[in-house]
C-alpha atoms as a PDB file:
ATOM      1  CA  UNK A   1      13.407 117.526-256.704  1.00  0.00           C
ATOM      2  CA  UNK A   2      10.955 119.609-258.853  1.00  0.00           C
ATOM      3  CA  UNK A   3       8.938 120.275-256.204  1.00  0.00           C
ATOM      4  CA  UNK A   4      11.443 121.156-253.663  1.00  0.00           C
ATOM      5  CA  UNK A   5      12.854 123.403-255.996  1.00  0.00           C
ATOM      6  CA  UNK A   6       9.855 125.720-256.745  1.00  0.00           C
ATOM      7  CA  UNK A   7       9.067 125.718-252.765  1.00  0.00           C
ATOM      8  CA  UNK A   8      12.376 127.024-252.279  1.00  0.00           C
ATOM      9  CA  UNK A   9      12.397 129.534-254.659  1.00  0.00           C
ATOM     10  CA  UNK A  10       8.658 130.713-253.440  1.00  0.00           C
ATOM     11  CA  UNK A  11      10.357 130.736-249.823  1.00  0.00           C
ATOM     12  CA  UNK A  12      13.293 133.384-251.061  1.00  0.00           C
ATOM     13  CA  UNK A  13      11.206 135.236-252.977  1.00  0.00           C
ATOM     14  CA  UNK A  14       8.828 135.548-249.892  1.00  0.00           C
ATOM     15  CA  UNK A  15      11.497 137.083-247.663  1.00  0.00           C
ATOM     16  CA  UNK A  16      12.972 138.832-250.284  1.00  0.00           C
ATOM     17  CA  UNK A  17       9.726 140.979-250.734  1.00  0.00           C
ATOM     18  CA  UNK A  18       9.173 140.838-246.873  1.00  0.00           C
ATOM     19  CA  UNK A  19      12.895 142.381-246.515  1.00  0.00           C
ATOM     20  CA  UNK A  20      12.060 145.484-249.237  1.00  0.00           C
ATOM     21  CA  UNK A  21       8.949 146.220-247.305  1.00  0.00           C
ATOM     22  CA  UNK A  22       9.101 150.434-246.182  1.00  0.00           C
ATOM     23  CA  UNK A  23      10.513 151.094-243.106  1.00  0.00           C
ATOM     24  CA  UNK A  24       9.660 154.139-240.597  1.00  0.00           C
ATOM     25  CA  UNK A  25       9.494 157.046-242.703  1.00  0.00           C
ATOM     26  CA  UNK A  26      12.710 159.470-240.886  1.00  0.00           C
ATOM     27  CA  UNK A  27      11.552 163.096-240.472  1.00  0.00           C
ATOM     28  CA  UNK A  28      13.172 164.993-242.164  1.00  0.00           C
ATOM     29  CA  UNK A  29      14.948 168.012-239.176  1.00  0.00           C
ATOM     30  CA  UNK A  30      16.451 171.357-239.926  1.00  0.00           C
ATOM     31  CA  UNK A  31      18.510 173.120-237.542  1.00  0.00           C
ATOM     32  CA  UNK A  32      16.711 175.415-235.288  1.00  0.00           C
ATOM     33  CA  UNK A  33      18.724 178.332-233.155  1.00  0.00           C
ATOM     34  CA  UNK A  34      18.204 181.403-231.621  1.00  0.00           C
ATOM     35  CA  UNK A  35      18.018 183.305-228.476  1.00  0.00           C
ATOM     36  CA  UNK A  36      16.238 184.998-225.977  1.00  0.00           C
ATOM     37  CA  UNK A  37      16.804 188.038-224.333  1.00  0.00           C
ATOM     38  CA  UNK A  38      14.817 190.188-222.113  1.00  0.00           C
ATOM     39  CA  UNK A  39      15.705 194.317-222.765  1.00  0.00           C
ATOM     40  CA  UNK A  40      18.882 192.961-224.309  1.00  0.00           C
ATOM     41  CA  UNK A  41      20.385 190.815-221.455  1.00  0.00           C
ATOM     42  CA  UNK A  42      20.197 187.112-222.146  1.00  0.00           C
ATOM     43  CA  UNK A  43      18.006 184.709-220.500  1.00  0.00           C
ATOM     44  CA  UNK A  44      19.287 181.970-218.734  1.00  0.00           C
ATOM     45  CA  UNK A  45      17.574 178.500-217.662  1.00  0.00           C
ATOM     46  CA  UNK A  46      14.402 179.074-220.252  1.00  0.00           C
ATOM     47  CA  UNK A  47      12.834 176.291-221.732  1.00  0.00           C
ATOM     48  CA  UNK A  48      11.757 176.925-225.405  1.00  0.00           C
ATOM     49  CA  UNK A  49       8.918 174.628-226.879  1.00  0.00           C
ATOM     50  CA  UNK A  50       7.790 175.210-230.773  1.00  0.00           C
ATOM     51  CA  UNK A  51       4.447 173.999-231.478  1.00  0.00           C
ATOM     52  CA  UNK A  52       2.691 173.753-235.120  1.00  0.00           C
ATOM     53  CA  UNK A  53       0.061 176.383-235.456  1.00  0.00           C
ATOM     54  CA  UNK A  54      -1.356 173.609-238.043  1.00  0.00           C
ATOM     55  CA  UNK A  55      -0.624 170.188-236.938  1.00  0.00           C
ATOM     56  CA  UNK A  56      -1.463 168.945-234.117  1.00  0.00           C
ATOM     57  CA  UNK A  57       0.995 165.437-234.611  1.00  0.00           C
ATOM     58  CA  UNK A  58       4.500 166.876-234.328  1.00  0.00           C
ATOM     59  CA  UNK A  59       6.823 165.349-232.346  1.00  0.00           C
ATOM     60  CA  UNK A  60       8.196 167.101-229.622  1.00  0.00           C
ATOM     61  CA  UNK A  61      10.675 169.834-229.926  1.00  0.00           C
ATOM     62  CA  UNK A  62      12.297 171.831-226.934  1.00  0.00           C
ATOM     63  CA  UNK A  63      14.863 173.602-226.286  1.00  0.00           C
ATOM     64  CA  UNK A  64      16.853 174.769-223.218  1.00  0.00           C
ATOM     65  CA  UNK A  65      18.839 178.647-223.060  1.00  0.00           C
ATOM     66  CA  UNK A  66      22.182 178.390-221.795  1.00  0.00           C
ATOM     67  CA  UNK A  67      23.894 181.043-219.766  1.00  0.00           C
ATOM     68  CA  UNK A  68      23.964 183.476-222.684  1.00  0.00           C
ATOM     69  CA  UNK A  69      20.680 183.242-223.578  1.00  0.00           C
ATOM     70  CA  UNK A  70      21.067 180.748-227.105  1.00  0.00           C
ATOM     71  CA  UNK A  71      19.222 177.379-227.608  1.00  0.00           C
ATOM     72  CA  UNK A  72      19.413 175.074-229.937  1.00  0.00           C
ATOM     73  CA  UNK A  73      16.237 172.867-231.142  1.00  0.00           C
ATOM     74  CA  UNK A  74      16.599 169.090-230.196  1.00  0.00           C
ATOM     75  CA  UNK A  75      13.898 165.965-231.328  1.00  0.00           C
ATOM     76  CA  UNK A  76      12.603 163.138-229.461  1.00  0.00           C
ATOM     77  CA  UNK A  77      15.539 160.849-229.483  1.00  0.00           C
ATOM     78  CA  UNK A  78      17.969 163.909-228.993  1.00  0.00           C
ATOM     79  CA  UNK A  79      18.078 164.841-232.311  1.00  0.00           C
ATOM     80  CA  UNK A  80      18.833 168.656-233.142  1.00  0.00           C
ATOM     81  CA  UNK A  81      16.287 170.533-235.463  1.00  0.00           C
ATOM     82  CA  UNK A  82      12.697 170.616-236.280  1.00  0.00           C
ATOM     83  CA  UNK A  83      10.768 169.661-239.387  1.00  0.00           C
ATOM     84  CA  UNK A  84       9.498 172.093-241.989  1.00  0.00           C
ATOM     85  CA  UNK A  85       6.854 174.390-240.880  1.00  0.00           C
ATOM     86  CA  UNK A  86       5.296 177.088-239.064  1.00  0.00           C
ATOM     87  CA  UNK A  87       5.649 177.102-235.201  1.00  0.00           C
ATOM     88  CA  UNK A  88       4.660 179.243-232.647  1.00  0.00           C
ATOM     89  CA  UNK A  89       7.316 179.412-229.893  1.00  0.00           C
ATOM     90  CA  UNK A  90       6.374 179.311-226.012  1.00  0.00           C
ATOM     91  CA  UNK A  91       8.434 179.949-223.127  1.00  0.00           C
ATOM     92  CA  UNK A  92       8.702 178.533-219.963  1.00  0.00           C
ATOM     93  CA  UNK A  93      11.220 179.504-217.538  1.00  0.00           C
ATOM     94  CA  UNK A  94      12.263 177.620-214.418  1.00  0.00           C
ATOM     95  CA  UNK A  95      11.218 178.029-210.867  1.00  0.00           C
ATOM     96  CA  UNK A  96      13.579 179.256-208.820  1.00  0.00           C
ATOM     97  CA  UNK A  97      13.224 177.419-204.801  1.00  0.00           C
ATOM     98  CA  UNK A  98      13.237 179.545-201.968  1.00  0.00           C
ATOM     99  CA  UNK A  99      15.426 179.132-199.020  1.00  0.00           C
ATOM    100  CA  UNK A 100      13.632 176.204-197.067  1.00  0.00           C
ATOM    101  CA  UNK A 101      12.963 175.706-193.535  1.00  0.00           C
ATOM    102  CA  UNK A 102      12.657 172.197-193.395  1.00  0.00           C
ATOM    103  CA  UNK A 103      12.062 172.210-189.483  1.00  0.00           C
ATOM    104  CA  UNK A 104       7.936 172.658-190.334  1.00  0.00           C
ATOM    105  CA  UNK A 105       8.250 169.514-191.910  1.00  0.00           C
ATOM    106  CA  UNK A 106       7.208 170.845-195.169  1.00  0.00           C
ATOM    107  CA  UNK A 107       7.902 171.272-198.228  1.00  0.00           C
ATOM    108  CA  UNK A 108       9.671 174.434-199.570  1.00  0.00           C
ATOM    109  CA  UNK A 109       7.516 176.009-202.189  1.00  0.00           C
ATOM    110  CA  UNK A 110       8.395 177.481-206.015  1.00  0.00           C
ATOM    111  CA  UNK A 111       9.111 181.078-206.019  1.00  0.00           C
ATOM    112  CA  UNK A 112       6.981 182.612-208.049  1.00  0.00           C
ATOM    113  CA  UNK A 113       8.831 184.926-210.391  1.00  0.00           C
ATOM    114  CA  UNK A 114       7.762 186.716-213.702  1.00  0.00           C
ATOM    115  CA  UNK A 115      10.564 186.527-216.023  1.00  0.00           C
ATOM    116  CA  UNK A 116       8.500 185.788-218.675  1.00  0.00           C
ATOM    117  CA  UNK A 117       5.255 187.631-219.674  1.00  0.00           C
ATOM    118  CA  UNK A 118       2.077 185.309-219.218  1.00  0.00           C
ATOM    119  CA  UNK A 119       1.588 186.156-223.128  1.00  0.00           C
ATOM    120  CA  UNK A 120       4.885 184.013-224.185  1.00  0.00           C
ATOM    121  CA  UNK A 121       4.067 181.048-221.973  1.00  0.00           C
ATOM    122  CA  UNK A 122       0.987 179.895-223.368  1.00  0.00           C
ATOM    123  CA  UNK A 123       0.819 178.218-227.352  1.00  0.00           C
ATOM    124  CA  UNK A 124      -2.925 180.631-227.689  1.00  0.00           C
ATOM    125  CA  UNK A 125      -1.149 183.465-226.803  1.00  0.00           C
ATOM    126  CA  UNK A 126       2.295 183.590-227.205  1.00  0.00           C
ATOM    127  CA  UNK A 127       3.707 186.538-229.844  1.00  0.00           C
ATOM    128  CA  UNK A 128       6.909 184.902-230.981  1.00  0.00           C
ATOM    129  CA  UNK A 129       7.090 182.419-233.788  1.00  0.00           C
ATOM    130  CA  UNK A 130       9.327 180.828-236.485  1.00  0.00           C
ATOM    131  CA  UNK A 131       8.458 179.231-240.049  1.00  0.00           C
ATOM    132  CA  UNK A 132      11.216 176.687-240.539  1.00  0.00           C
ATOM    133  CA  UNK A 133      12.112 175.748-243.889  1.00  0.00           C
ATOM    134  CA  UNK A 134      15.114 173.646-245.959  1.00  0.00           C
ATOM    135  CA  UNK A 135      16.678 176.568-247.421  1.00  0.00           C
ATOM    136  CA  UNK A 136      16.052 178.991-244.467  1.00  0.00           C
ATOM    137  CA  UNK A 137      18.400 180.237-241.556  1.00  0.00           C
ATOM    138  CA  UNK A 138      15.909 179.148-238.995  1.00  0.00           C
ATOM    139  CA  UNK A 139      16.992 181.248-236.509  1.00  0.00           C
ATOM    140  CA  UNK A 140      14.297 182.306-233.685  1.00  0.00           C
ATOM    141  CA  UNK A 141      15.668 185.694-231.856  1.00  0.00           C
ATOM    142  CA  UNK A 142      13.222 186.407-229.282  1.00  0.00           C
ATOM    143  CA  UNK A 143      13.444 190.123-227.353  1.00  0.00           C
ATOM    144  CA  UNK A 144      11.249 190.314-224.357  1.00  0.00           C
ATOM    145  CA  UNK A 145      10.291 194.070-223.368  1.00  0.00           C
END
């Protein structure tokens, strides 16, 4: 009885310590905002990427601009806000399709259209940036002339 005693309690004590083993470690997001505008009038349909000017393992974070121009920041797994840090910000705005003549049996092609500057799409060259912090407003307002 001994015997099955001390295996027992070896056995609970096992899962015990398996059971308080660490986890995933849960970044840590702050809310990220802001909006973009071109001379003042809001852009709609832009997608806004931030990417660490230091890191080069940071998940994912992208926003879309709604119809007035604002965005929010959203995680992989939907979740809003970024982690501490500084970011550059790049957009990318949507291709617009073209009336199609389907007839040719071809496809219809992207309009090309420069809504954004080449300087803002592109994480070397972009001007625009935010440093998110806890305390901060984190709020990325982003004129295009």
């Amino acid at each position: 009885m001994k015997k099955c005693s001390f295996v027992l309690s070896i056995l609970f004590t096992s899962l015990f310590l398996v059971g308080c083993g660490g986890g995933e470690d849960k970044l840590v997001l702050y809310p990220v905002t802001g909006k973009v505008t071109k001379g003042g009038a809001p852009l709609a349909d832009i997608k806004v990427n931030l990417v660490p000017r230091t890191s080069t393992s940071a998940p994912l974070l992208v926003g879309r601009t709604g119809p007035d121009g604002t965005f929010e920041i959203t995680a992989p797994g939907g979740e809003k806000g970024a982690p501490e840090g500084d970011y550059k910000i790049v957009l990318t705005p949507e291709s617009t399709m073209v009336e199609a003549d389907y007839s040719s049996g071809k496809a219809p092609k992207a309009e090309s259209t420069e809504v954004i500057p080449k300087t803002y799409t592109t994480a070397d060259t972009t001007e625009a940036g935010i440093t998110v912090s806890k305390g901060g407003e984190n709020v990325a307002n982003i004129d295009i002339p």
